[in-house]
Protein backbone atom coordinates (compact mmCIF):
# COMPACT_ATOMS: atom_id res chain seq x y z
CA UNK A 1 36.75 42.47 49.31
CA UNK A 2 35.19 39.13 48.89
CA UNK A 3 37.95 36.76 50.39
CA UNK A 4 36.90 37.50 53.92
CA UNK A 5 33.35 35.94 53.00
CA UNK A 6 35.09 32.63 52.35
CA UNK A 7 35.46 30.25 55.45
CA UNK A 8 39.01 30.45 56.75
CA UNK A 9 38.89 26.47 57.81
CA UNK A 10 38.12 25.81 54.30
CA UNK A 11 40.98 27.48 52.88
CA UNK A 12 43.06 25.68 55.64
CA UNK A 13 41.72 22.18 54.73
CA UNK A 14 42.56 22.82 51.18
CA UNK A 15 45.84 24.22 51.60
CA UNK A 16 46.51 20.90 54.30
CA UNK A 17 45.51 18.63 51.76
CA UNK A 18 47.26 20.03 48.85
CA UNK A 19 50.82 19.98 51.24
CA UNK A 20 50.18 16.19 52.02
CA UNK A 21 50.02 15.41 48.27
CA UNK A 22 53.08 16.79 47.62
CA UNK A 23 55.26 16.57 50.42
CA UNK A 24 53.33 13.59 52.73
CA UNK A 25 55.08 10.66 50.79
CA UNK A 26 57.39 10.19 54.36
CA UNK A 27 54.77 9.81 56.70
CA UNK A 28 52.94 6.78 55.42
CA UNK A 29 57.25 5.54 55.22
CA UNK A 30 57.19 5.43 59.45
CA UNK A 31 54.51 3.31 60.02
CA UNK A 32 54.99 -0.55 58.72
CA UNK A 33 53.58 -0.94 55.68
CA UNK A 34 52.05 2.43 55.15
CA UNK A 35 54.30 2.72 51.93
CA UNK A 36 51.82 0.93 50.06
CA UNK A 37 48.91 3.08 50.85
CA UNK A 38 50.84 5.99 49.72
CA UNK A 39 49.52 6.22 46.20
CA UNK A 40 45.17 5.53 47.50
CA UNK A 41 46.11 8.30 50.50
CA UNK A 42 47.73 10.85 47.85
CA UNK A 43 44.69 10.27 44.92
CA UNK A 44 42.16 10.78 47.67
CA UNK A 45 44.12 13.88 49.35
CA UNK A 46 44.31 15.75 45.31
CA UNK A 47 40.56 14.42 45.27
CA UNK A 48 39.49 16.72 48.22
CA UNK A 49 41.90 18.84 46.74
CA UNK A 50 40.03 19.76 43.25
CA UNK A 51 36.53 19.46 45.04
CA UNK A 52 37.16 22.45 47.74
CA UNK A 53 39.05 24.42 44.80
CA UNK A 54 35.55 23.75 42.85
CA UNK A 55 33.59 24.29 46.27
CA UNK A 56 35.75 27.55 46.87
CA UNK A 57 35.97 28.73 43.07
CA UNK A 58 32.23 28.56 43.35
CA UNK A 59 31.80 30.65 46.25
CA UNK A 60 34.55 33.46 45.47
CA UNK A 61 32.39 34.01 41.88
CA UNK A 62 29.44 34.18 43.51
CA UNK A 63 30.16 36.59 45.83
CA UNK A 64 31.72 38.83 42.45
CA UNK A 65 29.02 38.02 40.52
CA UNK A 66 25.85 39.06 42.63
CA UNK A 67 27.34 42.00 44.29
CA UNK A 68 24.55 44.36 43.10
CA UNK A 69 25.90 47.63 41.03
CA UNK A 70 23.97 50.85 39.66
CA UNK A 71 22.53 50.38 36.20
CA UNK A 72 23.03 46.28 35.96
CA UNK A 73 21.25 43.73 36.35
CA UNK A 74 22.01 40.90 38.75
CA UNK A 75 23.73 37.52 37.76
CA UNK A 76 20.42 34.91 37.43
CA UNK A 77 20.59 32.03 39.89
CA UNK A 78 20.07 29.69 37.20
CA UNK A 79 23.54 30.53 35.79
CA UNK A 80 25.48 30.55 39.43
CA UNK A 81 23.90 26.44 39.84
CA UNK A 82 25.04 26.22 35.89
CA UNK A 83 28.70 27.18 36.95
CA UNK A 84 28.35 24.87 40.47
CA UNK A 85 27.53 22.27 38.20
CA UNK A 86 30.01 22.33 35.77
CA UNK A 87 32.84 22.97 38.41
CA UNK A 88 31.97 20.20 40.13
CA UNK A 89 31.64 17.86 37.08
CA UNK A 90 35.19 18.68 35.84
CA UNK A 91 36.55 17.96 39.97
CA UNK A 92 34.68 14.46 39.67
CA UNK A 93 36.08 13.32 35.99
CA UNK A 94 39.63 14.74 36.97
CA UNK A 95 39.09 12.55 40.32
CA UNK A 96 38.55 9.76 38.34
CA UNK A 97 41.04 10.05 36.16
CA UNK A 98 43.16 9.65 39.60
CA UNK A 99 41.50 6.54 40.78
CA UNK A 100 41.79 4.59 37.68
CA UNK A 101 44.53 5.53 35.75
CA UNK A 102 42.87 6.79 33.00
CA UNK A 103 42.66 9.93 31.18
CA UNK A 104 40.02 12.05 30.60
CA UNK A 105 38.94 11.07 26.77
CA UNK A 106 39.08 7.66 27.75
CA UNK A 107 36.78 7.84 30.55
CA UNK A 108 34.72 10.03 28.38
CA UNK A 109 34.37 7.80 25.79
CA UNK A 110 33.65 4.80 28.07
CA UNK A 111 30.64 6.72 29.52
CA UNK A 112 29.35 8.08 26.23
CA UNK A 113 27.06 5.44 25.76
CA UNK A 114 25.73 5.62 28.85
CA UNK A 115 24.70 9.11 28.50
CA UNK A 116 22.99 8.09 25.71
CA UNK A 117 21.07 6.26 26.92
CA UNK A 118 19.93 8.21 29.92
CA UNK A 119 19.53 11.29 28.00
CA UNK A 120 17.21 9.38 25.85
CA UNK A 121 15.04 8.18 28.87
CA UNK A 122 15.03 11.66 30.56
CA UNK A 123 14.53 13.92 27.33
CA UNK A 124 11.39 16.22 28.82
CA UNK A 125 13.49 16.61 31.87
CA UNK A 126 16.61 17.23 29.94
CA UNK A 127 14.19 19.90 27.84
CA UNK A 128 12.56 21.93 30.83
CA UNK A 129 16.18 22.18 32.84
CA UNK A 130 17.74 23.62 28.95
CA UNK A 131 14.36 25.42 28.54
CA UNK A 132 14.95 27.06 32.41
CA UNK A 133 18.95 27.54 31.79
CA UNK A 134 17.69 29.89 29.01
CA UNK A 135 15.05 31.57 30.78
CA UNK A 136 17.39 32.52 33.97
CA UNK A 137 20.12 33.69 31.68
CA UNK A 138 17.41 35.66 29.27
CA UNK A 139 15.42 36.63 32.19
CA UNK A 140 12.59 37.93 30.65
CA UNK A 141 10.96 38.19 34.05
CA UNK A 142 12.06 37.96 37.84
CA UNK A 143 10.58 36.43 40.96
CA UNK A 144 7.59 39.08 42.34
CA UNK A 145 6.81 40.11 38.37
CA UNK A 146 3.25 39.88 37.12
CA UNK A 147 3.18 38.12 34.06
CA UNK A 148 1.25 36.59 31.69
CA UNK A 149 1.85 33.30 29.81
CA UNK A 150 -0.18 32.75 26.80
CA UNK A 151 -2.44 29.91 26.83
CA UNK A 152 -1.23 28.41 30.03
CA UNK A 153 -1.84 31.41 33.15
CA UNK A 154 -1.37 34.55 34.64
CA UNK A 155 -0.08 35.98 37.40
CA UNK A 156 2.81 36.71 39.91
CA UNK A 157 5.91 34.57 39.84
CA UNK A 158 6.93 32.53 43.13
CA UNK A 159 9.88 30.41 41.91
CA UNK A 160 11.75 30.02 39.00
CA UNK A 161 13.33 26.42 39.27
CA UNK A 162 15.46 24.03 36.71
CA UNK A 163 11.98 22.61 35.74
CA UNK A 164 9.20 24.41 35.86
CA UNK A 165 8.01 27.91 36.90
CA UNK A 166 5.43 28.79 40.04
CA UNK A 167 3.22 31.35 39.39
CA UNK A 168 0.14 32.24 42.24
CA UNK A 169 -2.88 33.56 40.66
CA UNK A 170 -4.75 36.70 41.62
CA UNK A 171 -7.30 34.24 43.33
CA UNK A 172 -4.29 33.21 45.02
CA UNK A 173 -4.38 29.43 43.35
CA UNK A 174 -0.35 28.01 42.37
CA UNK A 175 0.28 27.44 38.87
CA UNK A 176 3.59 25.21 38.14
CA UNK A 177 4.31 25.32 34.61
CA UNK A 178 7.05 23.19 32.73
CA UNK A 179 10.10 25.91 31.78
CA UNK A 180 9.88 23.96 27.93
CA UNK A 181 6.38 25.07 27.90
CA UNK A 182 6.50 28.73 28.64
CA UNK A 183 9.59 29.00 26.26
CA UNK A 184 7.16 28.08 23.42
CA UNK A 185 4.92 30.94 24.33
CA UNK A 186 4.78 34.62 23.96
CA UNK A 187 5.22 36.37 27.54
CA UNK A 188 3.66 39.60 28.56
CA UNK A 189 5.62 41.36 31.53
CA UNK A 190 3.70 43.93 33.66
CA UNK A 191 6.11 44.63 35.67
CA UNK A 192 9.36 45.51 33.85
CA UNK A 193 10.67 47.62 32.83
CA UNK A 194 8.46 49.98 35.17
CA UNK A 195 5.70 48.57 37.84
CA UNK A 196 2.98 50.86 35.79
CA UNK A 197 1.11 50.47 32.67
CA UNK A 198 -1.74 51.73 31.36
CA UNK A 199 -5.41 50.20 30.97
CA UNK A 200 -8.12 51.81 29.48
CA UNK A 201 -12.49 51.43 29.01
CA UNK A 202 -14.51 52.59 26.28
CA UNK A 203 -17.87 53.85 26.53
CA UNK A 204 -20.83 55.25 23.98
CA UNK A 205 -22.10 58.41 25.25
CA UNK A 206 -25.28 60.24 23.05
CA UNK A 207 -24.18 62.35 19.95
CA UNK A 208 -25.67 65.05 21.26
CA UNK A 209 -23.45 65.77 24.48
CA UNK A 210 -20.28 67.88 23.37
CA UNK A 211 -17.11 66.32 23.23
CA UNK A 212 -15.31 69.29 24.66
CA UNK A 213 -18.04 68.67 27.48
CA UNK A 214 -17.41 65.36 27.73
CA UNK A 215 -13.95 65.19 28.00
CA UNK A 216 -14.13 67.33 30.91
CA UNK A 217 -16.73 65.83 32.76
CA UNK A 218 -14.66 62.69 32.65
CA UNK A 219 -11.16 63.85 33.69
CA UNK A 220 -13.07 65.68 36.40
CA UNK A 221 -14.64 62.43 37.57
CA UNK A 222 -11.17 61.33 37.75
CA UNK A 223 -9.41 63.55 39.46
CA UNK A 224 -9.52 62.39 42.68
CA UNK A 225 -9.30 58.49 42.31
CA UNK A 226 -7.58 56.73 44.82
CA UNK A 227 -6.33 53.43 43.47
CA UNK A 228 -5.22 54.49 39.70
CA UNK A 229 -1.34 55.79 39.84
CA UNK A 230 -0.48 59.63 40.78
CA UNK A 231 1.02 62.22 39.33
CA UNK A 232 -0.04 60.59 35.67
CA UNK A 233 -3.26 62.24 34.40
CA UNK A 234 -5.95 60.19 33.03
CA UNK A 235 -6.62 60.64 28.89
CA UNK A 236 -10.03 60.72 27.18
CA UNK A 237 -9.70 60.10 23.04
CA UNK A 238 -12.37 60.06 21.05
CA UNK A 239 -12.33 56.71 19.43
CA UNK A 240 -15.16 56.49 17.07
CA UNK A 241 -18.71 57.94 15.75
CA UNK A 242 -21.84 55.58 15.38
CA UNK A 243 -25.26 55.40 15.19
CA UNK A 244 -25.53 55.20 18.77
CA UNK A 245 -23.27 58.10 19.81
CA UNK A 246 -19.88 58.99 20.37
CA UNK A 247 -17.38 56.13 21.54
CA UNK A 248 -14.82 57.38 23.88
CA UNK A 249 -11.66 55.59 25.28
CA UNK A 250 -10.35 56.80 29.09
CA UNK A 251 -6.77 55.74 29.34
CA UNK A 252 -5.39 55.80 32.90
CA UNK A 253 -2.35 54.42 34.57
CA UNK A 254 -2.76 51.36 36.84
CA UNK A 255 0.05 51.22 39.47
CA UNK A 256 0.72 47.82 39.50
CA UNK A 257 -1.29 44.52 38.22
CA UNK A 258 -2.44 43.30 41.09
CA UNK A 259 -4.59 46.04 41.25
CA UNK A 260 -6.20 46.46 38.32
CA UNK A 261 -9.50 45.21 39.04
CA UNK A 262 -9.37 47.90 41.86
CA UNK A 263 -8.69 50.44 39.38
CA UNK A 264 -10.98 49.55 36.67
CA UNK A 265 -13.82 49.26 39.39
CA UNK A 266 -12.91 52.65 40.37
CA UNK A 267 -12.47 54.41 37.11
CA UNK A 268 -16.14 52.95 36.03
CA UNK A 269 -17.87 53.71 38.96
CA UNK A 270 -16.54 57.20 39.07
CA UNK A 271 -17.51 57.66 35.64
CA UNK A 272 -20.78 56.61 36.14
CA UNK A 273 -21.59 58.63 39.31
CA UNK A 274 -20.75 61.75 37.54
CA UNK A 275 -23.02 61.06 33.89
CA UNK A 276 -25.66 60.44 36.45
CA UNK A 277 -25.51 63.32 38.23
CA UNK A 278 -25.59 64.87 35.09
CA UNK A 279 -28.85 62.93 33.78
CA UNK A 280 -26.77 61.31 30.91
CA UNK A 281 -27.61 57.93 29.80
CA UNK A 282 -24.60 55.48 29.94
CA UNK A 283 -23.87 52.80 27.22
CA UNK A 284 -22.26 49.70 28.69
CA UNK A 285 -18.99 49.78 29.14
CA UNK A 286 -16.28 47.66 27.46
CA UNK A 287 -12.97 47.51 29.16
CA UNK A 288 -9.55 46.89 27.25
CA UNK A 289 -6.14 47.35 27.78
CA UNK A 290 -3.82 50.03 26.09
């Protein structure tokens, strides 16, 4: 049930004022005078009226709308302050329409060219605010994803506003990025649809080690790192024969961005420890991601 989320005095104002507009015309009759005012006090009572419908309207979808259910995905903010908005534009132009007579085309047209000219004079604003209507209702990533932007940053969002996007850095510095700017640009989510992904490093090892060998001295190295994701067992491929030896690429699963440079750290250090041991020489290693 949603209607018991919705403030009982509201729906008591709006029912109050709705009864004076139709059925108030005597009162203003008993005092002297008050006859006149009848028409100002009825516009303004339908005013409140179709402004707490839009405030209530509002509230009652919102409450539908982001009720969370199994297997979708939640309504974006963006689109809830789209649907505020647009309620509340249609309550002021009918209230208008009240006040002066008018109808809605003509009041309309009247303001046309003044919407001109504004739109003109805010165009980058108008841009970002379309630009973040179409990421919120597109979503291509959430607040707390890991993302990267190309050209422009990296990292974990903060905020997505009507404007422009805050992202904090792994170094823990803000980025704020116009929405009309990252819609230009090709976005790489690390977090969706799963937290996990997989990285991977290459290394050279001599020609004369076995790969069979190899591959087993690796995964062994591996098996008991801490930071790289469980239950998901690392993957040596032989990736290409040179003069200087045989190039091999470790793939491993990283459990979330923010701690990849833990997991890379550990995956080459681990490595390392164990050709040592072994008295085999280690080309330098070139990291990648898979």
């Amino acid at each position: 049930m949603i209607w018991p989320d919705i403030p009982k005095n509201q729906i008591g104002a709006l029912l109050a004022l709705l009864l004076f507009a139709l059925f108030g015309e005597a009162l203003p009759a008993m005092v002297e005078g008050g006859a006149a005012w009848w028409e100002p006090l009825r516009n303004t009572a339908l005013s409140g009226v179709l402004f707490l419908g839009a405030h209530l309207l509002h509230a009652i979808s919102s409450a539908r709308l982001t009720r969370r259910r199994k297997g979708r995905r939640p309504v974006p903010k963006v689109a809830l302050d789209l649907l505020r908005l647009a309620l509340f534009a249609a309550a002021t132009l009918a209230s208008l329409s009240l006040f002066f007579r008018q109808d809605l085309s003509g009041i309309l047209t009247g303001s046309g060219l003044l919407l001109a000219v504004l739109g003109f004079a805010i165009r980058n604003v108008v841009a970002d605010t379309f630009s973040g209507l179409a990421l919120g209702l597109e979503a291509p990533f959430r607040i707390g994803d890991w993302v990267a932007i190309d050209g422009l940053a990296q990292g974990r969002v903060q905020e997505i506003g009507w404007r422009s996007t805050r992202l904090i850095t792994r170094d823990s510095t803000h980025v704020i990025l116009p929405n009309s700017q990252i819609s230009r640009q090709r976005i790489t989510n690390y977090s969706a649809p799963r937290p996990e992904y997989r990285d991977h490093a290459e290394l050279t090892l001599p020609a004369t080690l076995p790969v069979a060998e190899a591959r087993t001295l690796i995964t062994e190295a591996l098996v008991s790192a801490e930071t790289i994701a469980t239950g998901k067992s690392p993957e040596v491929q032989v990736a290409m024969f040179g003069p200087q030896g045989i190039t091999y690429r470790v793939k491993y699963w990283v459990p979330q961005h923010d701690r990849e440079m833990a997991c890379r750290n550990e995956v080459f250090s681990r490595i390392d420890a164990a050709l040592r041991e072994k008295g085999i020489s280690l080309k330098p290693l070139v990291e990648g991601t898979a």
